[in-house]
PDB file of N, CA and C in Angstrom:
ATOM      1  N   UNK A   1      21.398 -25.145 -38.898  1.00  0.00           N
ATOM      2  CA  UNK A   1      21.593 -25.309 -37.476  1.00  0.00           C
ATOM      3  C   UNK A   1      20.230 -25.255 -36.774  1.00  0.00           C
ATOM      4  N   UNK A   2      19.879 -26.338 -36.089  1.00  0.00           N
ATOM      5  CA  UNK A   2      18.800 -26.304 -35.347  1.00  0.00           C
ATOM      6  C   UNK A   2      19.261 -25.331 -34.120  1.00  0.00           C
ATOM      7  N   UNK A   3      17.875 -24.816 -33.720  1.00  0.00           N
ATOM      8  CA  UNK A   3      17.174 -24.116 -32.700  1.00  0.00           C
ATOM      9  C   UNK A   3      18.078 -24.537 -31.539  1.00  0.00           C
ATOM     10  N   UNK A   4      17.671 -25.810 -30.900  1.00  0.00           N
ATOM     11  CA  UNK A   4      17.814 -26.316 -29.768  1.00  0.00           C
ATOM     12  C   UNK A   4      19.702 -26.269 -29.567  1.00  0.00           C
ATOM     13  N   UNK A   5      20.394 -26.199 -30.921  1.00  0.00           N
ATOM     14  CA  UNK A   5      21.990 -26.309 -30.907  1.00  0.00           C
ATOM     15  C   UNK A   5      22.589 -25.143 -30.686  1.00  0.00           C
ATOM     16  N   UNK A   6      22.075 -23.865 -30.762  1.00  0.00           N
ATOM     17  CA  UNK A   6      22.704 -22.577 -30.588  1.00  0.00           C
ATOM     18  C   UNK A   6      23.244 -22.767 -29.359  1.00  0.00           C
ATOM     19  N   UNK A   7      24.229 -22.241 -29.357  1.00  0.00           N
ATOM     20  CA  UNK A   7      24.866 -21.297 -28.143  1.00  0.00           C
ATOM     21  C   UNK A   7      23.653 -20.399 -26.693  1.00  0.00           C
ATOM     22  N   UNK A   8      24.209 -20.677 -26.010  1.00  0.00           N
ATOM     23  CA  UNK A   8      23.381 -19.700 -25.046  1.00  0.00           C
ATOM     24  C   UNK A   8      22.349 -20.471 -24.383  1.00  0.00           C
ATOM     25  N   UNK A   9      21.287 -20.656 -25.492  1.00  0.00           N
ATOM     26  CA  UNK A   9      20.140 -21.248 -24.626  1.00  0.00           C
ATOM     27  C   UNK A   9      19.761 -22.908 -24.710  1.00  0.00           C
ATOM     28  N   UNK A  10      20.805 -23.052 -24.215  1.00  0.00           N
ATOM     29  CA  UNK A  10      20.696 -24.501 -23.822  1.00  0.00           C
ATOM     30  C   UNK A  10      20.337 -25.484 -22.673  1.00  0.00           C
ATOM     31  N   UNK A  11      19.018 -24.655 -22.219  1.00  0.00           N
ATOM     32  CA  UNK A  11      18.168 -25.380 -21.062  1.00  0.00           C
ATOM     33  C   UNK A  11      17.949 -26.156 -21.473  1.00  0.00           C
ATOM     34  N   UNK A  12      17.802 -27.458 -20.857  1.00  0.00           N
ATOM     35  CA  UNK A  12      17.671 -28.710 -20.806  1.00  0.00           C
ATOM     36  C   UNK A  12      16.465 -29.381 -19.829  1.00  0.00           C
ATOM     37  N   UNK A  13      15.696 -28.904 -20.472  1.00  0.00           N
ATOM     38  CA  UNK A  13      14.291 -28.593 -19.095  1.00  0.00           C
ATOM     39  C   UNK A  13      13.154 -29.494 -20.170  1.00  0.00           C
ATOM     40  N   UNK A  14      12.208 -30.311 -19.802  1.00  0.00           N
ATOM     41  CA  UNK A  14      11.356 -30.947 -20.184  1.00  0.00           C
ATOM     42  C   UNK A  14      10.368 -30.026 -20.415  1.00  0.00           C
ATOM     43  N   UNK A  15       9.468 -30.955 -21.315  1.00  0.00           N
ATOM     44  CA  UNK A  15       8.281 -29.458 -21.835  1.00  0.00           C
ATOM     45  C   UNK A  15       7.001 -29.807 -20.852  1.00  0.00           C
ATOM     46  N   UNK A  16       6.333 -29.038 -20.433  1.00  0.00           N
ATOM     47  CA  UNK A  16       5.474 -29.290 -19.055  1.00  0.00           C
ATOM     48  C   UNK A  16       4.447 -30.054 -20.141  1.00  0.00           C
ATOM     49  N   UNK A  17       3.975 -31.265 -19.598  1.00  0.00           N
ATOM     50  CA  UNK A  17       2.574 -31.839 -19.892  1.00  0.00           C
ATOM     51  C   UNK A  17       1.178 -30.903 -20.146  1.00  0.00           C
ATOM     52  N   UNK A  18       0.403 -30.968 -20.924  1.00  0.00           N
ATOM     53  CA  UNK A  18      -1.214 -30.448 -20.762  1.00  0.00           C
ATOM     54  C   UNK A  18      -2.205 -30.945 -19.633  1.00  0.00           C
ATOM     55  N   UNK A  19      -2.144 -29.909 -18.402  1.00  0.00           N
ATOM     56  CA  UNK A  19      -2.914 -30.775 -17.441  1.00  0.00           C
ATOM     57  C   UNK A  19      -3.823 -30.945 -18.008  1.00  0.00           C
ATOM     58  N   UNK A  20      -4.911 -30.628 -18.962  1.00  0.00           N
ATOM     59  CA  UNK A  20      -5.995 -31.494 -19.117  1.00  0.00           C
ATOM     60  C   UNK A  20      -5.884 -32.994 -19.414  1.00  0.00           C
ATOM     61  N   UNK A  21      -4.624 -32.937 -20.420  1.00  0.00           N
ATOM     62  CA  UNK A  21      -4.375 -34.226 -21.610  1.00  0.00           C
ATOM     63  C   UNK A  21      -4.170 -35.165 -19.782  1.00  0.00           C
ATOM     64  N   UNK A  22      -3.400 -34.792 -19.349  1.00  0.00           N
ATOM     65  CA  UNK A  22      -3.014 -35.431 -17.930  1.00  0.00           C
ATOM     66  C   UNK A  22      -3.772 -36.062 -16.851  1.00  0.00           C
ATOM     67  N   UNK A  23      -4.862 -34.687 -16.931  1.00  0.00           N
ATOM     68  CA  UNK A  23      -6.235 -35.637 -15.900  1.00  0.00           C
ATOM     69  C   UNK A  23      -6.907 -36.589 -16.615  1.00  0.00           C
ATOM     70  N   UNK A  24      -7.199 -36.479 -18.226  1.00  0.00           N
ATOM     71  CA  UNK A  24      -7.398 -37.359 -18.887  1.00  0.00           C
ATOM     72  C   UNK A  24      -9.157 -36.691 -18.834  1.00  0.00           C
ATOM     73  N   UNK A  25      -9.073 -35.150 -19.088  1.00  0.00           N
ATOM     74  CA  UNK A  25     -10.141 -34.566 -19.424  1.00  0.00           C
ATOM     75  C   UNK A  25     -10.344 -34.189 -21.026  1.00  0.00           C
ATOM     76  N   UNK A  26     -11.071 -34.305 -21.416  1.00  0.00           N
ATOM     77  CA  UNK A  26     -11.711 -33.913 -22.905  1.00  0.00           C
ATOM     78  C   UNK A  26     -12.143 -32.412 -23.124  1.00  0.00           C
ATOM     79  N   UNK A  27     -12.824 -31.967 -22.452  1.00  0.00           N
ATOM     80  CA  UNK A  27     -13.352 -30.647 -22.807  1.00  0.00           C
ATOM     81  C   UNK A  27     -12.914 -29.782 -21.459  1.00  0.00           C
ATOM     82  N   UNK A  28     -12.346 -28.552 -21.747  1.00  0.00           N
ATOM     83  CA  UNK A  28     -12.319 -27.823 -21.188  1.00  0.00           C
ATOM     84  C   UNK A  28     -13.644 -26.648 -20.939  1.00  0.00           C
ATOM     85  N   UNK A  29     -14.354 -26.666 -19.022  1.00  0.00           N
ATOM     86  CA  UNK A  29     -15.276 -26.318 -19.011  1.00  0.00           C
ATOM     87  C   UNK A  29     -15.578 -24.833 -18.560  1.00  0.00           C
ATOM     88  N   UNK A  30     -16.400 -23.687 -18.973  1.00  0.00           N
ATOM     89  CA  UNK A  30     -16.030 -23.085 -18.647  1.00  0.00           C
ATOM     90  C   UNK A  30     -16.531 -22.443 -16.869  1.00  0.00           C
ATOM     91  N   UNK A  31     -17.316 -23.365 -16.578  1.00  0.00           N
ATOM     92  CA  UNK A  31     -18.138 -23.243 -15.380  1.00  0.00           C
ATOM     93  C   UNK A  31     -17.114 -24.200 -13.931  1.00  0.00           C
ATOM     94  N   UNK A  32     -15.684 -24.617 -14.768  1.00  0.00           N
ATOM     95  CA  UNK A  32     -14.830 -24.762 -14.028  1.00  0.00           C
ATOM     96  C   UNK A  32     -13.929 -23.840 -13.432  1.00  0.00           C
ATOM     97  N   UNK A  33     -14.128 -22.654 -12.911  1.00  0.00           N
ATOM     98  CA  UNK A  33     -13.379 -21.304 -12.580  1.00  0.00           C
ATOM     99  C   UNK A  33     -11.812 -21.703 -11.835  1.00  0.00           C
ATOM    100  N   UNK A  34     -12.120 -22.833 -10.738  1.00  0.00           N
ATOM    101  CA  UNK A  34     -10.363 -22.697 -10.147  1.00  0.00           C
ATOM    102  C   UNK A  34      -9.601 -23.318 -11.329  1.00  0.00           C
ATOM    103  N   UNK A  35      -9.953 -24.333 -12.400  1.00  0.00           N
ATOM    104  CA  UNK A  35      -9.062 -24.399 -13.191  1.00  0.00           C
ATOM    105  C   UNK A  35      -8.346 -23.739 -14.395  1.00  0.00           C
ATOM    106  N   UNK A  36      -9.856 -22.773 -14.679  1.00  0.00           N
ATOM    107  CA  UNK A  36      -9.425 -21.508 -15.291  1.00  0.00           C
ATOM    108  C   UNK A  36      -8.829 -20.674 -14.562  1.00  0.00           C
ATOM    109  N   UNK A  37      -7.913 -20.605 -13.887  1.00  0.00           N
ATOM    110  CA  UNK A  37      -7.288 -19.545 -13.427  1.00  0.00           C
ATOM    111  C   UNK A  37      -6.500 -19.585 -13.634  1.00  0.00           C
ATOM    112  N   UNK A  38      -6.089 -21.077 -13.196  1.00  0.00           N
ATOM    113  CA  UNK A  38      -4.372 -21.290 -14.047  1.00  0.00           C
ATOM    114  C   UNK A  38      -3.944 -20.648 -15.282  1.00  0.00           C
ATOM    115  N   UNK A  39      -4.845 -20.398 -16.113  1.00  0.00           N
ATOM    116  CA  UNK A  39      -4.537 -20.214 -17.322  1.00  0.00           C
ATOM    117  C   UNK A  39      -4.784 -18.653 -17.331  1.00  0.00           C
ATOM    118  N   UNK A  40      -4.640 -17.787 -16.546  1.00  0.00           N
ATOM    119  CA  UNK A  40      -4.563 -16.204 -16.359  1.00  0.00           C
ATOM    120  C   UNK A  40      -4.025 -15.830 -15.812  1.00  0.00           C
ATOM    121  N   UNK A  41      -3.505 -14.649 -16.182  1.00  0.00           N
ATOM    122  CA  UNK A  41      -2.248 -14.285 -15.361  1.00  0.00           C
ATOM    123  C   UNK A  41      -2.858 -12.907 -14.116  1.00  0.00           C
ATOM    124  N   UNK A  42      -1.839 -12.702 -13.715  1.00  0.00           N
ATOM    125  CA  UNK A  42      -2.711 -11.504 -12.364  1.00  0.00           C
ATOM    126  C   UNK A  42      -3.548 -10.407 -12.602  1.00  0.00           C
ATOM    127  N   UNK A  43      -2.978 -10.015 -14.009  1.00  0.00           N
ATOM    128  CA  UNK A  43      -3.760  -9.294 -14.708  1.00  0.00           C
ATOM    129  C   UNK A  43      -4.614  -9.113 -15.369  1.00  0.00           C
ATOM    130  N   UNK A  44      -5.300 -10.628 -15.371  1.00  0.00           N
ATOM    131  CA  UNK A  44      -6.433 -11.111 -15.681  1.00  0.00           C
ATOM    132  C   UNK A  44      -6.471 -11.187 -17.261  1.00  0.00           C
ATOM    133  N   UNK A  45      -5.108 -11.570 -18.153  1.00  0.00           N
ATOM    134  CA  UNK A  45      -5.145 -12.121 -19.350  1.00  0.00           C
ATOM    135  C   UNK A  45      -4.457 -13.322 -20.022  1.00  0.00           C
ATOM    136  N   UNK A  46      -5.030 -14.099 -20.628  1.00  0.00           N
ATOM    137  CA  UNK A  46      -4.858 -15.800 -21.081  1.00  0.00           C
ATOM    138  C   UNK A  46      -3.224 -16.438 -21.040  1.00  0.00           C
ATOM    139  N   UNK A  47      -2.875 -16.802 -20.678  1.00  0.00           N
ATOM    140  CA  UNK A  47      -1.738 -17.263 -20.115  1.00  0.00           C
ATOM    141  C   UNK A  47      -1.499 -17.970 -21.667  1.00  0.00           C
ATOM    142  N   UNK A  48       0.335 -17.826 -22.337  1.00  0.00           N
ATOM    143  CA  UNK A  48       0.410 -18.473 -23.840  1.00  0.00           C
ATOM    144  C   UNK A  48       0.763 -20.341 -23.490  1.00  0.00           C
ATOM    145  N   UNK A  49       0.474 -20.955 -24.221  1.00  0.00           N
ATOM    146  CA  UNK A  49       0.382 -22.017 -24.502  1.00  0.00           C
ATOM    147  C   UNK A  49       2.436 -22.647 -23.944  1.00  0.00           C
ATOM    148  N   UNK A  50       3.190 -21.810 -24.260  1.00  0.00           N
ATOM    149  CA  UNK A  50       4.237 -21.702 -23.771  1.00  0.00           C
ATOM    150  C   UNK A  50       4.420 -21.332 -22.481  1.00  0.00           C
ATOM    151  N   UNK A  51       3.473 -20.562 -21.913  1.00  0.00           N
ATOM    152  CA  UNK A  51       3.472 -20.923 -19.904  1.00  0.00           C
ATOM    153  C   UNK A  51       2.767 -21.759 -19.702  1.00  0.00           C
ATOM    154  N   UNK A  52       1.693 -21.599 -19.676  1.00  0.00           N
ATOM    155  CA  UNK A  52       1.055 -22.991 -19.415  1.00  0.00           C
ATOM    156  C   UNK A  52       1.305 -24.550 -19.831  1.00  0.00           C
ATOM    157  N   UNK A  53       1.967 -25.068 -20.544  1.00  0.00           N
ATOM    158  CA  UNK A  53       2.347 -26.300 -20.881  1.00  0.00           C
ATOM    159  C   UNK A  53       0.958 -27.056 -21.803  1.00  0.00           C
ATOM    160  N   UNK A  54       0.205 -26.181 -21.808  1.00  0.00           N
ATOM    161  CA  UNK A  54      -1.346 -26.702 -23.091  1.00  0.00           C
ATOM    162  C   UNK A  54      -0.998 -27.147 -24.440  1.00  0.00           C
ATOM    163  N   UNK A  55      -1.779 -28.200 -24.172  1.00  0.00           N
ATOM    164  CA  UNK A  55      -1.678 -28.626 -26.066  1.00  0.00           C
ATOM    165  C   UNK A  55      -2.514 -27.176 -27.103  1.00  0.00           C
ATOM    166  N   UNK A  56      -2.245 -27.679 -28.221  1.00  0.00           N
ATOM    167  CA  UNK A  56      -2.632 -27.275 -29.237  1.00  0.00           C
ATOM    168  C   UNK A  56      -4.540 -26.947 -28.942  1.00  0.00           C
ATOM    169  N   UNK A  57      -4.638 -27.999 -28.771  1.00  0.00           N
ATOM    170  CA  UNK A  57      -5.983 -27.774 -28.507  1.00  0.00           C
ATOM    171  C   UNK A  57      -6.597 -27.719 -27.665  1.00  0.00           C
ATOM    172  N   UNK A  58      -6.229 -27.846 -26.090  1.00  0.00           N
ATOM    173  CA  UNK A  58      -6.964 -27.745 -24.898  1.00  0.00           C
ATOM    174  C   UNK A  58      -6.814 -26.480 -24.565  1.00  0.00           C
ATOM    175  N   UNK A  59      -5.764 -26.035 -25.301  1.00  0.00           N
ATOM    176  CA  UNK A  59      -5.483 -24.054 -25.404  1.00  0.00           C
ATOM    177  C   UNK A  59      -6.422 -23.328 -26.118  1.00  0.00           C
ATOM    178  N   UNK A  60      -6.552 -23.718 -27.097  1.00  0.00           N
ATOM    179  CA  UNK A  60      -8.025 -22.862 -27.803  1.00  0.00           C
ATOM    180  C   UNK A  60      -9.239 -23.488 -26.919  1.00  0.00           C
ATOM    181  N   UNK A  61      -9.283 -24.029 -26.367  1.00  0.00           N
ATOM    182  CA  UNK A  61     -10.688 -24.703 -25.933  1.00  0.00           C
ATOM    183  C   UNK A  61     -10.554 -23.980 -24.284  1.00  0.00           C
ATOM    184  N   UNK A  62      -9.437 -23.537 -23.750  1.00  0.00           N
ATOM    185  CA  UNK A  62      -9.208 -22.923 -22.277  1.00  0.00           C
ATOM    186  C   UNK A  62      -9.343 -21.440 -22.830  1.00  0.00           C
ATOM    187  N   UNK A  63      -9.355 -20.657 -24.176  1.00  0.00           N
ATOM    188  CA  UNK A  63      -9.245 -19.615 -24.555  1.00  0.00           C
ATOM    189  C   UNK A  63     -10.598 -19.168 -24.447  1.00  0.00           C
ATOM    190  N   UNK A  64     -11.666 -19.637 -25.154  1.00  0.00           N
ATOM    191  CA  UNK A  64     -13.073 -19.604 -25.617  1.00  0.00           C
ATOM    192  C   UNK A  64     -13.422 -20.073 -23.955  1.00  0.00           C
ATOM    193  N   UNK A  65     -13.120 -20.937 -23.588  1.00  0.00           N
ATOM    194  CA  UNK A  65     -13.924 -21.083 -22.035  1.00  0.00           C
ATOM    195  C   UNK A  65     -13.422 -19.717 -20.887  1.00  0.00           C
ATOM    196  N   UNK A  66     -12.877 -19.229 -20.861  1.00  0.00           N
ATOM    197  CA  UNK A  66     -12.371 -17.984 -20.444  1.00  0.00           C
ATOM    198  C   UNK A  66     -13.435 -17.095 -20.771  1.00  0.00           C
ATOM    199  N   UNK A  67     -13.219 -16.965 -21.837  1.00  0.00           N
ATOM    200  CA  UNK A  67     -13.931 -15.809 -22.531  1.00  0.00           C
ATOM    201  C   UNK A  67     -15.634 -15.679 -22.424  1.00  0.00           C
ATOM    202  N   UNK A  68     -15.922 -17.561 -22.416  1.00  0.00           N
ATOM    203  CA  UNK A  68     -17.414 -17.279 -22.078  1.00  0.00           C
ATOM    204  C   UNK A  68     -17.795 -17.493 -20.618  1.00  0.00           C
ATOM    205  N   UNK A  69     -16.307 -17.571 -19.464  1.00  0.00           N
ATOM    206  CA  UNK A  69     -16.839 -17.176 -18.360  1.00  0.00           C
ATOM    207  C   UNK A  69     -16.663 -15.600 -17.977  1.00  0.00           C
ATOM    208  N   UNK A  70     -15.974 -15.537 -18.773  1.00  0.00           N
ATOM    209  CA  UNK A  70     -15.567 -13.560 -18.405  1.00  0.00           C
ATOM    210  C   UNK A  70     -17.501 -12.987 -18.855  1.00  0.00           C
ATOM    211  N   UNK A  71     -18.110 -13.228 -20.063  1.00  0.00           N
ATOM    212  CA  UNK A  71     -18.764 -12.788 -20.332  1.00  0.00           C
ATOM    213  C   UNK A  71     -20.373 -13.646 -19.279  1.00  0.00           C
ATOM    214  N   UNK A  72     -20.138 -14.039 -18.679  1.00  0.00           N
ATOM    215  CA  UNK A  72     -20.916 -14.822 -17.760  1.00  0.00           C
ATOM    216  C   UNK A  72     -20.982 -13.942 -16.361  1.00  0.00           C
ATOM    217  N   UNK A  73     -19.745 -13.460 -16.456  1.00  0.00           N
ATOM    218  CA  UNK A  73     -19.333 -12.594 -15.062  1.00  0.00           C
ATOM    219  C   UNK A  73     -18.738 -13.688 -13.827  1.00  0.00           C
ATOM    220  N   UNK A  74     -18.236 -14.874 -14.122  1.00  0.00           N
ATOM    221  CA  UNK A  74     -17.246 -15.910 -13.856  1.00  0.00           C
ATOM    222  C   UNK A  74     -16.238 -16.002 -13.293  1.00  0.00           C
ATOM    223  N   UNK A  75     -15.439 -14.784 -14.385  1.00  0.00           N
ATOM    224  CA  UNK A  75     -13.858 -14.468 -14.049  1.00  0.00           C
ATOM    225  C   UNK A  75     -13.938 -12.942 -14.427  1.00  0.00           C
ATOM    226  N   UNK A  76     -13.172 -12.236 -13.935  1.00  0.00           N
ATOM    227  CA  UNK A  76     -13.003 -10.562 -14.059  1.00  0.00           C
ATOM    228  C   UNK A  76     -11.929 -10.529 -15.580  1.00  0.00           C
ATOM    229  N   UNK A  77     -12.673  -9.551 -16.600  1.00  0.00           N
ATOM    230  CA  UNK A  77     -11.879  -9.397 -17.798  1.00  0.00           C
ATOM    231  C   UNK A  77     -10.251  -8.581 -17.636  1.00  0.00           C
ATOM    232  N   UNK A  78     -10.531  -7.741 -16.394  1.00  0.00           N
ATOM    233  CA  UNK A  78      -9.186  -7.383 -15.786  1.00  0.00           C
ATOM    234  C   UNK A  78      -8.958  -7.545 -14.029  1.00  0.00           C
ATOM    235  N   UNK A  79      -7.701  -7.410 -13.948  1.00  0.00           N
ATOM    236  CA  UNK A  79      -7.209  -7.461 -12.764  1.00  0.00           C
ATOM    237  C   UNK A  79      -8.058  -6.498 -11.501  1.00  0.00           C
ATOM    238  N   UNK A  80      -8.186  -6.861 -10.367  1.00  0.00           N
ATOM    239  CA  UNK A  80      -9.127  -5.819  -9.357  1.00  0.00           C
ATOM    240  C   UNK A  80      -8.287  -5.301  -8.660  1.00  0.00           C
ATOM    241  N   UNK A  81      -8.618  -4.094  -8.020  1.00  0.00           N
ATOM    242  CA  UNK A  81      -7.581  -3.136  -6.874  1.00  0.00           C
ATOM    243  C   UNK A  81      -7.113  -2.081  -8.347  1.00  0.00           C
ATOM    244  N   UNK A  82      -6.624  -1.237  -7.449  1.00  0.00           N
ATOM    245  CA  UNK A  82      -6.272   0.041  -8.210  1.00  0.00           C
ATOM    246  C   UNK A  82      -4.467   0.094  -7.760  1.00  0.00           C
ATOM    247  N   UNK A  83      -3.832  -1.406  -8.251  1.00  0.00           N
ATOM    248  CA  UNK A  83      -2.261  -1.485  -8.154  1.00  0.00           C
ATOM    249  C   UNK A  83      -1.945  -1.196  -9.053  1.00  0.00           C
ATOM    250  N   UNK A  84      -1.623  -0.208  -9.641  1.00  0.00           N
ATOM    251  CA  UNK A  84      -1.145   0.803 -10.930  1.00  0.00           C
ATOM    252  C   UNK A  84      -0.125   1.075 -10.536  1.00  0.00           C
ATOM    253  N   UNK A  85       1.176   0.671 -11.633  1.00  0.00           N
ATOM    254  CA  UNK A  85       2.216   0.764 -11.639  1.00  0.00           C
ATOM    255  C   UNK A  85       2.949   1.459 -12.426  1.00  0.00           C
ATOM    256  N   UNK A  86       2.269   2.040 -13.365  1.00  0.00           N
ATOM    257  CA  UNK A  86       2.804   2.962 -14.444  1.00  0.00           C
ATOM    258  C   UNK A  86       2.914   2.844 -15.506  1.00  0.00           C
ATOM    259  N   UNK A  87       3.315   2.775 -16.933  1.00  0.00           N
ATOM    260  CA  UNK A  87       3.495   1.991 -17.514  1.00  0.00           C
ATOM    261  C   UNK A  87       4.021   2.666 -19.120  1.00  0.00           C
ATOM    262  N   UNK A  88       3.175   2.332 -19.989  1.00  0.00           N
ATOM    263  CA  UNK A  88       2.993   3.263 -20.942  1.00  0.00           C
ATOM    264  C   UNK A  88       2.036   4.185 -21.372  1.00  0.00           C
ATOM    265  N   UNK A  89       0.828   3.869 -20.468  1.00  0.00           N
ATOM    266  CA  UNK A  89      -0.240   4.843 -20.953  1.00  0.00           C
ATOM    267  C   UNK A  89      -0.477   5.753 -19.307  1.00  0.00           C
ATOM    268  N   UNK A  90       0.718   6.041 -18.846  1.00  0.00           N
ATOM    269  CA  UNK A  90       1.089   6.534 -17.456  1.00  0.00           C
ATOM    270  C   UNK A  90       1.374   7.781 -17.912  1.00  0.00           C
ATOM    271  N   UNK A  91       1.120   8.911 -19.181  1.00  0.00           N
ATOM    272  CA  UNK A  91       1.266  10.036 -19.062  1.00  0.00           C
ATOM    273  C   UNK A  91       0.304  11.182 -18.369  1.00  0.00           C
ATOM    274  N   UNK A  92       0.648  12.307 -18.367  1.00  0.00           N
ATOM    275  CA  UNK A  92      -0.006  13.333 -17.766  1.00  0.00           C
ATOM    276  C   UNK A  92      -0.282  14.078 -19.246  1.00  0.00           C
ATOM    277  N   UNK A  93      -1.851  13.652 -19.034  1.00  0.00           N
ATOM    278  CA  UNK A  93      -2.688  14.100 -20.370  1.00  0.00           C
ATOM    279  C   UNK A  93      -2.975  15.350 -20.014  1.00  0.00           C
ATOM    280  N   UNK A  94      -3.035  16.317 -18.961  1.00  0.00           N
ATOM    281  CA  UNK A  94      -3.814  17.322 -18.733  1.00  0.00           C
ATOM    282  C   UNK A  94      -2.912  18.613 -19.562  1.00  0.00           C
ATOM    283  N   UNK A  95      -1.726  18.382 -19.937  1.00  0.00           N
ATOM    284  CA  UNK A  95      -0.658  19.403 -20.607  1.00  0.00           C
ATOM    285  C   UNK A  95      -1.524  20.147 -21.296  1.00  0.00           C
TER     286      UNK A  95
END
């Protein structure tokens, strides 16, 4: 039984295009910051290839361009403001 035949999840939703493949860009740059953003989430980590709608390869190539604008000081490696919500590492260490 294929995937797509189960019960339940039977969205019927098209698979989003690779905006790069789309603009009909080749290399993903990393000194392009508003388009790297798309590809991060608020929390300032790489968005999966399954949200973003990226090919195979404009995803590793948006991964590494991230990474060498984070290390450029480009894009922030985490999210800014002190909106702490709790989480799992939300204990009270002082016990």
């Amino acid at each position: 039984m294929r995937r797509r035949d189960r019960k339940g999840g039977g969205t019927s939703t098209r698979r989003k295009s690779c905006p790069y493949c789309r603009d009909k860009i080749d290399q993903a740059d990393y000194k392009d910051v508003s388009m790297l953003r798309r590809f991060i989430s608020d929390r300032g980590k790489i968005r999966s290839r399954r949200i973003t709608g990226a090919c195979r390869r404009h995803q590793s190539q948006v991964a590494r361009a991230v990474k060498r604008a984070r290390e450029l000081a480009l894009l922030p490696y985490v999210a800014e403001g002190g909106d702490h919500r709790g989480g799992r590492g939300d204990r009270d260490r002082d016990r």
